[in-house]
Protein backbone atom coordinates (compact mmCIF):
# COMPACT_ATOMS: atom_id res chain seq x y z
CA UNK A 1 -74.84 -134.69 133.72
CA UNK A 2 -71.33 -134.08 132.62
CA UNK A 3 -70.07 -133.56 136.40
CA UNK A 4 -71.53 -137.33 136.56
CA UNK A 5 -69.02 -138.91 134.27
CA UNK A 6 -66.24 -136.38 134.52
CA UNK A 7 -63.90 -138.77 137.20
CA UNK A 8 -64.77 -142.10 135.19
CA UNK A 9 -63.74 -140.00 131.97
CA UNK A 10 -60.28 -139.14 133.29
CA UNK A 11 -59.63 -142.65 134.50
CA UNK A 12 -60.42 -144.01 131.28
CA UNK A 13 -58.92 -141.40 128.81
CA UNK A 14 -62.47 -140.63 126.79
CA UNK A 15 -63.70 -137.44 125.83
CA UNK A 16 -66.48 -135.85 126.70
CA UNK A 17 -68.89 -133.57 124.56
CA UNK A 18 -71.86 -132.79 126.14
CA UNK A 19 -74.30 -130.01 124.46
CA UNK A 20 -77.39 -129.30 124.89
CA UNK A 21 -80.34 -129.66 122.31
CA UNK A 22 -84.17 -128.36 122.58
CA UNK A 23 -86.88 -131.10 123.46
CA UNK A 24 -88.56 -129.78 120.34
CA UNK A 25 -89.88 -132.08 117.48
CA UNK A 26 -88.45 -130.15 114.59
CA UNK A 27 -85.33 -130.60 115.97
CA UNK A 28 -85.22 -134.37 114.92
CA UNK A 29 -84.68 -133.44 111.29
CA UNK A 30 -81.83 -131.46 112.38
CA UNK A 31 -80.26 -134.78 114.43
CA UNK A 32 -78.39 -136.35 111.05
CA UNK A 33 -76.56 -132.84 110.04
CA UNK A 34 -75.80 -131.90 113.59
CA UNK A 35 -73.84 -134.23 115.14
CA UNK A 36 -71.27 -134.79 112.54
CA UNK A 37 -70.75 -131.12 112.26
CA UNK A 38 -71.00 -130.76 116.40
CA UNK A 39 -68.18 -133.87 116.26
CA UNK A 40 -65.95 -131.91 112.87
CA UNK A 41 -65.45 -128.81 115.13
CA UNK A 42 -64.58 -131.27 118.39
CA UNK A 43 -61.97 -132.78 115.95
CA UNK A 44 -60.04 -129.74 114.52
CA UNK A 45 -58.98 -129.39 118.71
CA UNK A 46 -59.08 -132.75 119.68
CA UNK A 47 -57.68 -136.15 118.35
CA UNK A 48 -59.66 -139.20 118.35
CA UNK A 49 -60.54 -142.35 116.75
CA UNK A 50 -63.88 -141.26 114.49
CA UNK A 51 -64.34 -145.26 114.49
CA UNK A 52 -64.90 -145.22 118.04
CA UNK A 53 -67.57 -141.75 119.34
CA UNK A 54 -70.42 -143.35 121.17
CA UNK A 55 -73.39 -141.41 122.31
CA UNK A 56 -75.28 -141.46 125.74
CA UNK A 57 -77.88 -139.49 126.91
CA UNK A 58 -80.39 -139.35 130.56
CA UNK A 59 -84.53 -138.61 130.20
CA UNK A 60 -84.51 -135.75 128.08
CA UNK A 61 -81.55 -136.56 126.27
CA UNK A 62 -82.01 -140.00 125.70
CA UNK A 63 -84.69 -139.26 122.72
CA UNK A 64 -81.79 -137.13 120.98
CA UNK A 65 -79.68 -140.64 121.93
CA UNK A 66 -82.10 -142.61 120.37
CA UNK A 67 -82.17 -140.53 117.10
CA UNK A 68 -78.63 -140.23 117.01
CA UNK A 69 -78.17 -144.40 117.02
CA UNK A 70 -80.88 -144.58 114.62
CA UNK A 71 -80.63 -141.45 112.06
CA UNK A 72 -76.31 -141.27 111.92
CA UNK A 73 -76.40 -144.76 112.58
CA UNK A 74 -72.97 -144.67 110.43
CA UNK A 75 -71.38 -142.18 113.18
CA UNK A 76 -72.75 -143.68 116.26
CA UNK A 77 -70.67 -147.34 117.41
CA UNK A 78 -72.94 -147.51 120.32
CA UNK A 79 -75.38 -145.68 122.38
CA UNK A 80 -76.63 -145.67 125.62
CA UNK A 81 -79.92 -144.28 127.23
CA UNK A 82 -80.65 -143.66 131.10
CA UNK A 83 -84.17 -143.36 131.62
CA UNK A 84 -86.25 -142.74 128.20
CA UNK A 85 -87.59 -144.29 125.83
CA UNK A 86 -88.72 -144.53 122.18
CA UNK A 87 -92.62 -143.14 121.87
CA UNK A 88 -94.98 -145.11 119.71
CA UNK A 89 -95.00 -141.96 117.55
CA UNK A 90 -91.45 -142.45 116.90
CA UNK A 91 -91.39 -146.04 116.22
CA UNK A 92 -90.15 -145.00 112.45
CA UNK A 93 -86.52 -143.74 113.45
CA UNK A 94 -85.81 -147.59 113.90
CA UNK A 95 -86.54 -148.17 110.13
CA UNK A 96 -84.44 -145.44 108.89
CA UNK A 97 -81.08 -146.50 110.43
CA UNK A 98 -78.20 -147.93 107.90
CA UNK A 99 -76.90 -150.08 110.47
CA UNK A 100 -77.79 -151.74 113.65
CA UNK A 101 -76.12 -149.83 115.99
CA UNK A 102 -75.67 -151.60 119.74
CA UNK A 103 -77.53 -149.39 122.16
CA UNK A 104 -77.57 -149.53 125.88
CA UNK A 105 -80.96 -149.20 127.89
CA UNK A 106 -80.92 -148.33 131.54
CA UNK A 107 -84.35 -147.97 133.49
CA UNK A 108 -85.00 -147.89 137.17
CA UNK A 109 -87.91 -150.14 138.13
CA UNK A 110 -89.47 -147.04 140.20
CA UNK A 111 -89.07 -144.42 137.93
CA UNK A 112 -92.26 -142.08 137.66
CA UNK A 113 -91.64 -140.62 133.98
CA UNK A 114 -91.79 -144.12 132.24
CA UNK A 115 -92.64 -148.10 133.02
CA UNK A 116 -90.80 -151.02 132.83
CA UNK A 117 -93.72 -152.34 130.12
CA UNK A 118 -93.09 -148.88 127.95
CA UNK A 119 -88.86 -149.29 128.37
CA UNK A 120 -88.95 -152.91 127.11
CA UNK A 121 -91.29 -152.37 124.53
CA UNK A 122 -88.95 -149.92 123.40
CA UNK A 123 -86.12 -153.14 123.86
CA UNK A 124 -88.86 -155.12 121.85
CA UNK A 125 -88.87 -152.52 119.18
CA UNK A 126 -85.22 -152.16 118.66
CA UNK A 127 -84.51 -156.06 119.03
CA UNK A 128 -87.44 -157.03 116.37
CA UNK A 129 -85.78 -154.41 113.93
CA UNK A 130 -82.12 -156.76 114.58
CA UNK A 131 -80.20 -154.26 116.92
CA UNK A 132 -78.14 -155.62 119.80
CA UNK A 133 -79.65 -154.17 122.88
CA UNK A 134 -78.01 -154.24 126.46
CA UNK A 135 -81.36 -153.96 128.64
CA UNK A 136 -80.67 -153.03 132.57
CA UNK A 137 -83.62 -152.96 134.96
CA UNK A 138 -82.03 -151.44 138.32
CA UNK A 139 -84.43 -152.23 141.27
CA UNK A 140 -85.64 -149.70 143.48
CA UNK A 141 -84.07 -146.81 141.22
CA UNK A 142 -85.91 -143.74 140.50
CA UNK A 143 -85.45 -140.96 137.66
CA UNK A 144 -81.92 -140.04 139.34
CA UNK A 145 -79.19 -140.94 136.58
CA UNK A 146 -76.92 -139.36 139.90
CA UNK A 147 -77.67 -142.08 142.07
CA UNK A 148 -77.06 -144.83 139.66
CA UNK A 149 -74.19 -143.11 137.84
CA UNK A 150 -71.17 -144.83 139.51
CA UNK A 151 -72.76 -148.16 138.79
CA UNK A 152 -74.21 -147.26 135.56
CA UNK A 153 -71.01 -145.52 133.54
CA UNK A 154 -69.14 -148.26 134.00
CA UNK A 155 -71.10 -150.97 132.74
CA UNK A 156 -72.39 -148.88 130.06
CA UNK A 157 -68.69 -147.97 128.86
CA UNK A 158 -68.09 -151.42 129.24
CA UNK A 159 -70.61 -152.17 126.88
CA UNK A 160 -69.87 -149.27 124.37
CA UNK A 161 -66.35 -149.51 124.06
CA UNK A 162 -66.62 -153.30 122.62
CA UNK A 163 -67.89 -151.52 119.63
CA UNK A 164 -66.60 -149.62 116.45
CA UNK A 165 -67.53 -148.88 113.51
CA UNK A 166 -66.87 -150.65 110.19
C-alpha cells in the first residue's frame, strides 16, 4: 500500500510510516501504547508537526485505523479507512475516544468483503456518537484500494489535512 501513495507523498511533502500490525484481537489493547511509541522513534529522525499525524489504513488495516481514531483519539487529527469497517462486536471503541476525531470512509459499492448497509452503519455509528465523518461510496469499485488510489489519496488528504489537533 505504501507504493500507492508514495508519488502523492512527494508532491505534497508528508511522511509516510507504514508498519504492519497482526489482524489479531489482543492486539487492540496494544493500539493506545503503540502508536505513540511507533510515532516517538519516527520523530528522533524525522521533524514534523505532532499536531498534524493522521492515520489511514485499506481492509485489514482499516480496523487498526479505526482503533487508532478512537483509542489515541488525542494523537490521531484525522483518519481515513479504504474498505473496512467497524464490527458490531466493536461498537465500544467509539465510546472510549476523548475526542471526536474526523475520520474518512471510503467503500466501493461492489466490494465482496463488506456492504454498503454494513459501511454506513458503521457511518451511522460514528455520526450518532458526534464524529465528523467524510462518507465516499465509489460506484462500480471493488476491494482494490490500487484502482481507486489516485482518486482516493487526494480527496482523502484533502479531507485530513483540514484537521489538527487542539
Amino acid at each position: 500500500m505504501l507504493t500507492l501513495w508514495q508519488d502523492f507523498a512527494e508532491q505534497k511533502s508528508i511522511l509516510l510510516v507504514a508498519p504492519t500490525f497482526p489482524l489479531d484481537a489482543k492486539f487492540e489493547t496494544q493500539v493506545p501504547q503503540l502508536f505513540p511509541q511507533l510515532m516517538n522513534e519516527v520523530k528522533a529522525d524525522y521533524h514534523f508537526d505532532p499536531r498534524r499525524v493522521y492515520v489511514f489504513g485499506y481492509s485489514a488495516g482499516g480496523y487498526i485505523t479505526f482503533d487508532a481514531a478512537t483509542l489515541c483519539s488525542d494523537y490521531f487529527a484525522a483518519a481515513g479507512v479504504f474498505a473496512d469497517i467497524i464490527a458490531p462486536d466493536y461498537d465500544w471503541i467509539v465510546t472510549k475516544a476523548k475526542r471526536k476525531t474526523p475520520i474518512a470512509i471510503y467503500i466501493g459499492d461492489s466490494d465482496p468483503a463488506f456492504t454498503l448497509a454494513q459501511t454506513r452503519r458503521a457511518r451511522d455509528l460514528l455520526e450518532s456518537h458526534g464524529f465528523p465523518v467524510h462518507y465516499v461510496e465509489i460506484p462500480h469499485q471493488n476491494h482494490n484500494y490500487g484502482a481507486a488510489s489516485a482518486t482516493v489519496n487526494p480527496d482523502i488528504w484533502n479531507f485530513m489535512s483540514r484537521y489538527t489537533l487542539p
